[in-house]
PDB file of N, CA and C in Angstrom:
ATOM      1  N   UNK A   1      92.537 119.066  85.389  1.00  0.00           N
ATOM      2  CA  UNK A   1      93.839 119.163  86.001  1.00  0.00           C
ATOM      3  C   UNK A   1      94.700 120.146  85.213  1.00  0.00           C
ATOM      4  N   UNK A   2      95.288 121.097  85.809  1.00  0.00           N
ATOM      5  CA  UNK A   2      96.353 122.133  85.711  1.00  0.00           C
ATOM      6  C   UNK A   2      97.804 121.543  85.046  1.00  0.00           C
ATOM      7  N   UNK A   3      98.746 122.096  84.686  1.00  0.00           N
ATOM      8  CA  UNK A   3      99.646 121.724  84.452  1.00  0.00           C
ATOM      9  C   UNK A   3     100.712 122.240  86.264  1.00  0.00           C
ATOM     10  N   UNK A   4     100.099 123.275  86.885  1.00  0.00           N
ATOM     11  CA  UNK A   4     100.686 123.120  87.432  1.00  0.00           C
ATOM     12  C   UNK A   4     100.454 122.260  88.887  1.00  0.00           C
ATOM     13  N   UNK A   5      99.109 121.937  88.575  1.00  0.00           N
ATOM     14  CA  UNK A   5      98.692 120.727  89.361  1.00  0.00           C
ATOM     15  C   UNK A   5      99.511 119.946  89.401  1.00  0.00           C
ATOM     16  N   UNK A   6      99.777 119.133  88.322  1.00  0.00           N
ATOM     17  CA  UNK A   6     100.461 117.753  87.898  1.00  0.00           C
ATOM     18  C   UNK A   6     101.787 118.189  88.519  1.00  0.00           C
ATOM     19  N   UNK A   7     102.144 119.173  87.882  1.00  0.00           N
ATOM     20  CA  UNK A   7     103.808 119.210  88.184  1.00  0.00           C
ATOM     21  C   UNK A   7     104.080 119.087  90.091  1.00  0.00           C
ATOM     22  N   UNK A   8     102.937 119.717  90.427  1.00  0.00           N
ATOM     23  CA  UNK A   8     103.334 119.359  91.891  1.00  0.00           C
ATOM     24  C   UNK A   8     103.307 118.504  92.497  1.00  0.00           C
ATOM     25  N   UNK A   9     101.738 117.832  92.164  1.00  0.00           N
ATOM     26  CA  UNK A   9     102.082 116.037  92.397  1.00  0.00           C
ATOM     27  C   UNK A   9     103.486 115.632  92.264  1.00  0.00           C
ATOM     28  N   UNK A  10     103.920 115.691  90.693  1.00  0.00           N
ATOM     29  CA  UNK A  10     105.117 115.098  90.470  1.00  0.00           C
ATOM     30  C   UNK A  10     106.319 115.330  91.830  1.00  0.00           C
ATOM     31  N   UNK A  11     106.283 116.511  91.871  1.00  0.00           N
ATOM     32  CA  UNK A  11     107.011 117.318  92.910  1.00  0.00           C
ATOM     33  C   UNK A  11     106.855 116.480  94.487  1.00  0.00           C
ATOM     34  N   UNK A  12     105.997 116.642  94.927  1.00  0.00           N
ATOM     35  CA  UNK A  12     105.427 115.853  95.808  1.00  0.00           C
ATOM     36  C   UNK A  12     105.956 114.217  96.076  1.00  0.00           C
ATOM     37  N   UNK A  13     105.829 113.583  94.811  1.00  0.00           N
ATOM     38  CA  UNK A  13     105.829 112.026  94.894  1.00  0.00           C
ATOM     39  C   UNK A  13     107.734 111.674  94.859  1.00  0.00           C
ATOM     40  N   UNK A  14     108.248 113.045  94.226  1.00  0.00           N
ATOM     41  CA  UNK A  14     109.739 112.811  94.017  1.00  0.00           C
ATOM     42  C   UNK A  14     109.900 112.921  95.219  1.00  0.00           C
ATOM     43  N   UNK A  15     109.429 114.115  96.277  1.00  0.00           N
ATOM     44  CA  UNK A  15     110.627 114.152  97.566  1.00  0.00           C
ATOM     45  C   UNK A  15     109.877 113.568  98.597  1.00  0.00           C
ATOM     46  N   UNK A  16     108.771 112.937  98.100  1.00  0.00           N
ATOM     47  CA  UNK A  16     108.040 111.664  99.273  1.00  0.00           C
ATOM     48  C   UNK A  16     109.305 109.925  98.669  1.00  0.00           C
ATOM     49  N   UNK A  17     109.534 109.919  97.432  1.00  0.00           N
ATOM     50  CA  UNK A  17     110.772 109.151  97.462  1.00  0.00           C
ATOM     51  C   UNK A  17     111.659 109.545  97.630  1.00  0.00           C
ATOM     52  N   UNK A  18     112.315 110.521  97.842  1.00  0.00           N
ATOM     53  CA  UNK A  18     114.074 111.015  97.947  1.00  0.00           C
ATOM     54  C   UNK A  18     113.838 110.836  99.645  1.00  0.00           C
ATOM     55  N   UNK A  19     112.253 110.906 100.421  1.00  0.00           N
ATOM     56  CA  UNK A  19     112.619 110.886 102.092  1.00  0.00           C
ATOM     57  C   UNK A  19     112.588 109.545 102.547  1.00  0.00           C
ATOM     58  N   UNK A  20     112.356 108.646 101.551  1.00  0.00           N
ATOM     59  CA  UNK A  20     111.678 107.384 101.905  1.00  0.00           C
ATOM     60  C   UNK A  20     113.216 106.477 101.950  1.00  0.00           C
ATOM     61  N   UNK A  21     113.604 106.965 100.767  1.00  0.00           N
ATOM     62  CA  UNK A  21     115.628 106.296 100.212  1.00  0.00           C
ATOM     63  C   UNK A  21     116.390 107.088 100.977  1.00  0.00           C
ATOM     64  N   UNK A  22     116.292 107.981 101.435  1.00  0.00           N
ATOM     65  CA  UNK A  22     117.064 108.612 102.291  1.00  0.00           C
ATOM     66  C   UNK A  22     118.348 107.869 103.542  1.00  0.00           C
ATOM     67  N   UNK A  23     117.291 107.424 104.412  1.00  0.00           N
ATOM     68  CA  UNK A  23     117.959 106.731 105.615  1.00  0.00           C
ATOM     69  C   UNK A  23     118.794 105.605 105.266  1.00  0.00           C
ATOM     70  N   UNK A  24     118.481 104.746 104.193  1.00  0.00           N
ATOM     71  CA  UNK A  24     118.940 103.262 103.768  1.00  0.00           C
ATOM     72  C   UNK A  24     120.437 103.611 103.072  1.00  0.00           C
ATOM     73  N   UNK A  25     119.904 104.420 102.136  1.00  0.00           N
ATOM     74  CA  UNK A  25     121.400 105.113 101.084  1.00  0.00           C
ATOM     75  C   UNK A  25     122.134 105.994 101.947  1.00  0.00           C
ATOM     76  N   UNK A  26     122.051 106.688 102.752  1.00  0.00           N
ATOM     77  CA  UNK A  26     122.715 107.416 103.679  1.00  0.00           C
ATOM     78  C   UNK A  26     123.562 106.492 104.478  1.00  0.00           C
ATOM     79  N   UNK A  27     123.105 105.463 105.018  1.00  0.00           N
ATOM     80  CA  UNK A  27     124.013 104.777 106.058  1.00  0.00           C
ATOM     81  C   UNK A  27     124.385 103.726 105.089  1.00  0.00           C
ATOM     82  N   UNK A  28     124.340 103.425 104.316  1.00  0.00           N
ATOM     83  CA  UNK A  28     125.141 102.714 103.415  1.00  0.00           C
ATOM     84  C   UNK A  28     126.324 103.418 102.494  1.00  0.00           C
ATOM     85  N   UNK A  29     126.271 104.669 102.560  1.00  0.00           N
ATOM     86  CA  UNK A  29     127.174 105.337 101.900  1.00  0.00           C
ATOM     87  C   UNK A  29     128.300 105.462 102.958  1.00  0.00           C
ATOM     88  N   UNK A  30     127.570 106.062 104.239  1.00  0.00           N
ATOM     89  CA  UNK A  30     128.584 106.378 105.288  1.00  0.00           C
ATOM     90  C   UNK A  30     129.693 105.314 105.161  1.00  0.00           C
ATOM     91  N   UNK A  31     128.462 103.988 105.488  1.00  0.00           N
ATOM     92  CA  UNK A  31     129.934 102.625 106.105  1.00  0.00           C
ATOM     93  C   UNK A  31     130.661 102.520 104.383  1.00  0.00           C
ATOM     94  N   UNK A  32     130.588 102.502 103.417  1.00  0.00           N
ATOM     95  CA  UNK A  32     130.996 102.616 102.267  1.00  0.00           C
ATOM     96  C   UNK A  32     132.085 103.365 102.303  1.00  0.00           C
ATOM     97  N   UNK A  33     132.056 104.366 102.393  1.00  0.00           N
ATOM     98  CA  UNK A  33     133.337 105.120 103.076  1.00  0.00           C
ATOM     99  C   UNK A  33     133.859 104.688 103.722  1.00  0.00           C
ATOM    100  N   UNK A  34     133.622 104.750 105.079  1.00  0.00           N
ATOM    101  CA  UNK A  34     134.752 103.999 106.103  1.00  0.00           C
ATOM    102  C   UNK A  34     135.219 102.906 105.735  1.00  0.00           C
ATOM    103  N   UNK A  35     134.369 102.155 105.136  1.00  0.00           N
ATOM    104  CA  UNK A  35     135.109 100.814 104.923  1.00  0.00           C
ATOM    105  C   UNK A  35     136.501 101.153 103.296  1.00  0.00           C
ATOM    106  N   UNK A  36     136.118 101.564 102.469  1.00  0.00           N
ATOM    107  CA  UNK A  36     136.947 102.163 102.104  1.00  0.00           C
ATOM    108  C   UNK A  36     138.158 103.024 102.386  1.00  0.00           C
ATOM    109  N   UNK A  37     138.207 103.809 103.380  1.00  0.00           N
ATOM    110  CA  UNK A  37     139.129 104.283 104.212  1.00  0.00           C
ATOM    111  C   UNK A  37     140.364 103.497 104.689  1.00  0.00           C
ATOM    112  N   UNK A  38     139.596 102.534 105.223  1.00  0.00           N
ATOM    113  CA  UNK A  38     140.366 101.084 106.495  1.00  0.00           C
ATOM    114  C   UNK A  38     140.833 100.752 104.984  1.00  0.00           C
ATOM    115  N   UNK A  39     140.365 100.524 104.379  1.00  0.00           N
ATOM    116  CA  UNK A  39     141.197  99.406 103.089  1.00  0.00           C
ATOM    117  C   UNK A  39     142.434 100.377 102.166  1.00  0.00           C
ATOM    118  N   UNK A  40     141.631 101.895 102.451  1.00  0.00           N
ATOM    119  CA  UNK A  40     143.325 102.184 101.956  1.00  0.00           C
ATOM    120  C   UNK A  40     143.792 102.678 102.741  1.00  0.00           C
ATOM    121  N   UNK A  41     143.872 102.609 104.340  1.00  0.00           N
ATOM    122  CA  UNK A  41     144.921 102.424 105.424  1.00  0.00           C
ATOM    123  C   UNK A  41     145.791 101.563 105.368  1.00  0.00           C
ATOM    124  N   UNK A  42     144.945  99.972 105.365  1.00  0.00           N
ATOM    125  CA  UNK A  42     145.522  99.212 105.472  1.00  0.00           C
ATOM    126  C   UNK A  42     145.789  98.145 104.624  1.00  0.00           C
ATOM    127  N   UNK A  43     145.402  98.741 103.595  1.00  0.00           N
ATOM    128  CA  UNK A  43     145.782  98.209 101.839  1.00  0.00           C
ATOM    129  C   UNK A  43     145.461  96.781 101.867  1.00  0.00           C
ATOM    130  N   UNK A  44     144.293  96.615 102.396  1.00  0.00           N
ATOM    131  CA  UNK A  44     143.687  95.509 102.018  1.00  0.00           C
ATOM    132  C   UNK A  44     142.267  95.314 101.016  1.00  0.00           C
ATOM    133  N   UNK A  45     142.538  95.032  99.884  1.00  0.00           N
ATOM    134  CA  UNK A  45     141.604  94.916  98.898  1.00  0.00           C
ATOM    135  C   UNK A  45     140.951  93.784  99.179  1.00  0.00           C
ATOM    136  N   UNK A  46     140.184  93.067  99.965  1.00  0.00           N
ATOM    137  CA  UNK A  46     139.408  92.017 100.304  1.00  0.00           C
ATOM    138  C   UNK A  46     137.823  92.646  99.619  1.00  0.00           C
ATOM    139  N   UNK A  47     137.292  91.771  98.500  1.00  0.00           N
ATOM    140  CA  UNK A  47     136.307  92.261  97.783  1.00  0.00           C
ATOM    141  C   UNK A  47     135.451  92.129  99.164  1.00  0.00           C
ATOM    142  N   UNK A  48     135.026  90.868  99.685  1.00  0.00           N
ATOM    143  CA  UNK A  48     133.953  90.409 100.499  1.00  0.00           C
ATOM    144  C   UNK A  48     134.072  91.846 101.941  1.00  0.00           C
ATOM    145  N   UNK A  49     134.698  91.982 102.187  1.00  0.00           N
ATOM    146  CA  UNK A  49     135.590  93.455 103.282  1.00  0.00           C
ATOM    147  C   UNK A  49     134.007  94.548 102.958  1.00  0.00           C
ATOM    148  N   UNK A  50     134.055  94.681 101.260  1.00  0.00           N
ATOM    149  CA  UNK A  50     133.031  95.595 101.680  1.00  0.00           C
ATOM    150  C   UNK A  50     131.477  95.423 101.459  1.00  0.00           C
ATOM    151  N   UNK A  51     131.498  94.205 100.699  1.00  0.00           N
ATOM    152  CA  UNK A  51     130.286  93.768 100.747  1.00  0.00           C
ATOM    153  C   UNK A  51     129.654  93.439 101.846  1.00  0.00           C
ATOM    154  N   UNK A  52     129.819  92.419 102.217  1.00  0.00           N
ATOM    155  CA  UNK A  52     129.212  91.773 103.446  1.00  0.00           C
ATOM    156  C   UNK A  52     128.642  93.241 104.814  1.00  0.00           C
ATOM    157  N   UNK A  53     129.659  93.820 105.098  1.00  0.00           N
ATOM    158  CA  UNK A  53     128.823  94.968 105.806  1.00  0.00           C
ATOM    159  C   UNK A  53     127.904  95.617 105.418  1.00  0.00           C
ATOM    160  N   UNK A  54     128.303  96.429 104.065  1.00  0.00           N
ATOM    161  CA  UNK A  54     127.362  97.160 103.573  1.00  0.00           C
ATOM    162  C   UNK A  54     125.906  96.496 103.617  1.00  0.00           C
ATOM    163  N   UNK A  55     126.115  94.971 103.376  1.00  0.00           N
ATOM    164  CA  UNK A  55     124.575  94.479 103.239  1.00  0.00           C
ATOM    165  C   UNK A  55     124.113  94.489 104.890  1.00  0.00           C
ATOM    166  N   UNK A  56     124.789  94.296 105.733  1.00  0.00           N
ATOM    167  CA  UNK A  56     124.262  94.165 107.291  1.00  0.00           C
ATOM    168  C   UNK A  56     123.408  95.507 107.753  1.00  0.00           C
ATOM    169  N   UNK A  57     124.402  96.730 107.361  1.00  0.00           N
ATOM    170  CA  UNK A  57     124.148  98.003 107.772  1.00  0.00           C
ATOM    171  C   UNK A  57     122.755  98.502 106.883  1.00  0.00           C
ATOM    172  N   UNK A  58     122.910  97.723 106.035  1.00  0.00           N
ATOM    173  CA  UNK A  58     121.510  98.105 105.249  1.00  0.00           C
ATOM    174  C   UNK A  58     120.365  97.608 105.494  1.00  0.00           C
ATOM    175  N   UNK A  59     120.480  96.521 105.801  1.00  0.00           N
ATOM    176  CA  UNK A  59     119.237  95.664 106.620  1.00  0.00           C
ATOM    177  C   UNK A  59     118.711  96.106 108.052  1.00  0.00           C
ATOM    178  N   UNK A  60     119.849  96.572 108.971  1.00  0.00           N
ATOM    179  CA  UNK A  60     119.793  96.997 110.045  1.00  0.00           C
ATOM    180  C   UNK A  60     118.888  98.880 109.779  1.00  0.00           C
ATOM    181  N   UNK A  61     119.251  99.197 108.601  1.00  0.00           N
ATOM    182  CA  UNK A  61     118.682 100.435 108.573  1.00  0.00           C
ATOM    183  C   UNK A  61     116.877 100.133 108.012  1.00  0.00           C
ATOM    184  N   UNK A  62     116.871  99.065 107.208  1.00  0.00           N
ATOM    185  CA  UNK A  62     116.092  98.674 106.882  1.00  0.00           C
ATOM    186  C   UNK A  62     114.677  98.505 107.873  1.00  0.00           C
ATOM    187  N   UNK A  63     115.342  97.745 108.763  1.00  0.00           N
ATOM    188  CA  UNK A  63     115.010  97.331 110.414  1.00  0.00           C
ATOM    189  C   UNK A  63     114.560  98.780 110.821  1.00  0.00           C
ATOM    190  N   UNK A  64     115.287  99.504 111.168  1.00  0.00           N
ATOM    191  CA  UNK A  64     115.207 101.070 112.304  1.00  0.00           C
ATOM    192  C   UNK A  64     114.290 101.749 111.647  1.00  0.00           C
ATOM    193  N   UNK A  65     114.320 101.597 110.583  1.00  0.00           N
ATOM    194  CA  UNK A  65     113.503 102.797 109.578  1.00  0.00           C
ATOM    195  C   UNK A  65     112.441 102.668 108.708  1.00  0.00           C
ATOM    196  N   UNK A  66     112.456 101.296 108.851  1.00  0.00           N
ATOM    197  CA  UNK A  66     111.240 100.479 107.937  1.00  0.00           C
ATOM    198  C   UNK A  66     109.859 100.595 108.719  1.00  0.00           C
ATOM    199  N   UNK A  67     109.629 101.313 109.695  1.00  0.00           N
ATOM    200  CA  UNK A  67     107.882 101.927 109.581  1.00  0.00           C
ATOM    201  C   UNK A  67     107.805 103.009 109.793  1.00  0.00           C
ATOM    202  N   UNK A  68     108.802 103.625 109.667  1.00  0.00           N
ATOM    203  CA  UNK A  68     108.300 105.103 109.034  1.00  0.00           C
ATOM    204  C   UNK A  68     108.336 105.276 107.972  1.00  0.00           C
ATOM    205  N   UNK A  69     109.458 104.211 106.854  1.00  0.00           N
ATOM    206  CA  UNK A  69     109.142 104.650 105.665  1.00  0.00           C
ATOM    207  C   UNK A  69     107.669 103.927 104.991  1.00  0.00           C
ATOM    208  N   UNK A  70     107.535 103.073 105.722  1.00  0.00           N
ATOM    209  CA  UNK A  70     106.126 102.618 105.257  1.00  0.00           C
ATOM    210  C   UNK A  70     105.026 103.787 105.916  1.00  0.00           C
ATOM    211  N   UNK A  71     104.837 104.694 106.735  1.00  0.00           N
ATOM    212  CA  UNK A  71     103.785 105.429 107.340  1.00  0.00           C
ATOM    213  C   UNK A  71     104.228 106.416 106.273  1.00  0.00           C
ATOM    214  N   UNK A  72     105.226 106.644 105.868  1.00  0.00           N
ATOM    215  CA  UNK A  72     105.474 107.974 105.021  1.00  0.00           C
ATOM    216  C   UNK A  72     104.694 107.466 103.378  1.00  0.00           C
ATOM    217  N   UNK A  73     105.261 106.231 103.059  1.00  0.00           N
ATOM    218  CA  UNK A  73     104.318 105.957 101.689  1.00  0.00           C
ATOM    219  C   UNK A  73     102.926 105.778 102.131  1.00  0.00           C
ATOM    220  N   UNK A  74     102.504 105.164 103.092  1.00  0.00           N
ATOM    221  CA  UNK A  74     101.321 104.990 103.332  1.00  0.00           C
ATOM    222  C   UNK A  74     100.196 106.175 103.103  1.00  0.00           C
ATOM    223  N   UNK A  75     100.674 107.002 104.265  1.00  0.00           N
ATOM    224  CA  UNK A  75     100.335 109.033 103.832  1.00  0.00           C
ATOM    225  C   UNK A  75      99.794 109.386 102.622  1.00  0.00           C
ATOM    226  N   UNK A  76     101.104 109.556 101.970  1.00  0.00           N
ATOM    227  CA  UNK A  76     100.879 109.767 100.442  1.00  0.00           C
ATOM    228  C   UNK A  76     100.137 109.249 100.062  1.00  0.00           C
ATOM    229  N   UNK A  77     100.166 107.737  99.636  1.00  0.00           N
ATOM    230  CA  UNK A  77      99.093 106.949  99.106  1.00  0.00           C
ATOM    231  C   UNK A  77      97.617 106.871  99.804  1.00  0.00           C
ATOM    232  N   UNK A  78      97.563 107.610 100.810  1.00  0.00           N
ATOM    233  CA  UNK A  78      96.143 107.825 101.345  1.00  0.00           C
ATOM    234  C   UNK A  78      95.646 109.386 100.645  1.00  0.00           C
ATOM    235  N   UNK A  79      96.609 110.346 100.614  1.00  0.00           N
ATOM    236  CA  UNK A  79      96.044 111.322 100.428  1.00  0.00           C
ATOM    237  C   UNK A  79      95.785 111.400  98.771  1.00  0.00           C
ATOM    238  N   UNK A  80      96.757 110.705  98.084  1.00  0.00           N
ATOM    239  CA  UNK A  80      96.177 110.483  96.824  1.00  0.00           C
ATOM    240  C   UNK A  80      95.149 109.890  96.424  1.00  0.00           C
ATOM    241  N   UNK A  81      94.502 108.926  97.426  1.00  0.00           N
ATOM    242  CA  UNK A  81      93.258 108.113  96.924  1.00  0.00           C
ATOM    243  C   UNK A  81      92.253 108.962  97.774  1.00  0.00           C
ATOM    244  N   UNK A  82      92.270 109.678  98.687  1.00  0.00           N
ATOM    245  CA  UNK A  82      91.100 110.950  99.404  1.00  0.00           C
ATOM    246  C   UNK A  82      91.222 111.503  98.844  1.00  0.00           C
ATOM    247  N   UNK A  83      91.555 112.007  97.903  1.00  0.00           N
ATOM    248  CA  UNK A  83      91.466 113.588  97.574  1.00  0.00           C
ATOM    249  C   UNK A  83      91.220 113.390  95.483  1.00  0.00           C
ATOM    250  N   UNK A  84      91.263 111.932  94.876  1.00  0.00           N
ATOM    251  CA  UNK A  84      91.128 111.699  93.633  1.00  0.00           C
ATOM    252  C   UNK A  84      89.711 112.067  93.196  1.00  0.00           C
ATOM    253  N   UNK A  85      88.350 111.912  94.175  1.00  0.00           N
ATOM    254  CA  UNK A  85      87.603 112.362  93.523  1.00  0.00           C
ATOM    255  C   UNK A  85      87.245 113.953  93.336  1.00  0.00           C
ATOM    256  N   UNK A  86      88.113 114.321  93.906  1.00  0.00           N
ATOM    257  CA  UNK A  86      87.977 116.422  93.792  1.00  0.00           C
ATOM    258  C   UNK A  86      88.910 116.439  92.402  1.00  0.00           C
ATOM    259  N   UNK A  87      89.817 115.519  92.045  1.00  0.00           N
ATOM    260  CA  UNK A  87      90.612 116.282  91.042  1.00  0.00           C
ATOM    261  C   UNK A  87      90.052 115.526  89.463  1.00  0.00           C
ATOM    262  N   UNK A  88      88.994 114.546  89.897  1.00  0.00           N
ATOM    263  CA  UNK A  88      88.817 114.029  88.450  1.00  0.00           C
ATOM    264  C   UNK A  88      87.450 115.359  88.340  1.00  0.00           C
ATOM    265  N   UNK A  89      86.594 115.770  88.590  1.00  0.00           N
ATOM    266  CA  UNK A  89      85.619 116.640  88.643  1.00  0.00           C
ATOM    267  C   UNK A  89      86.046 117.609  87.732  1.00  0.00           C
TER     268      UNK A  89
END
């Protein structure tokens, strides 16, 4: 193995996780905002205000997006175990 082998794996496995966290942290940031917004509209500091959604919207993304992010790790983790005996050689 190359060094610049490895580094691409590495490369590889980072933005096979940055696509996988993507959808979940994205729509949790969004309503994070808005809900922040409404509270300094309407100057209500209610801790539970932003919890409780954030966890709904995350589950719900969880829900929408949870088999592709499993077909997307899945992928990876297939092509890493097909292709291990060419790179131990």
């Amino acid at each position: 193995m190359t060094q610049e082998f490895v580094i691409g794996l590495a490369r590889q496995a980072l933005e096979t996780m940055l696509m996988v966290s993507l959808p979940v942290l994205l729509t949790s940031l969004v309503v994070g905002v808005l809900i922040s917004l409404f509270q300094a509209v309407t100057q209500i500091q209610e801790m539970t205000l932003t919890f409780v959604p954030k966890i709904v919207i995350t589950f719900l993304a969880l829900l929408a997006f949870g088999s592709w992010m499993t077909g997307r790790m899945l992928s990876f983790t297939r092509t890493l175990f097909e292709n291990m005996p060419y790179w131990i050689r």
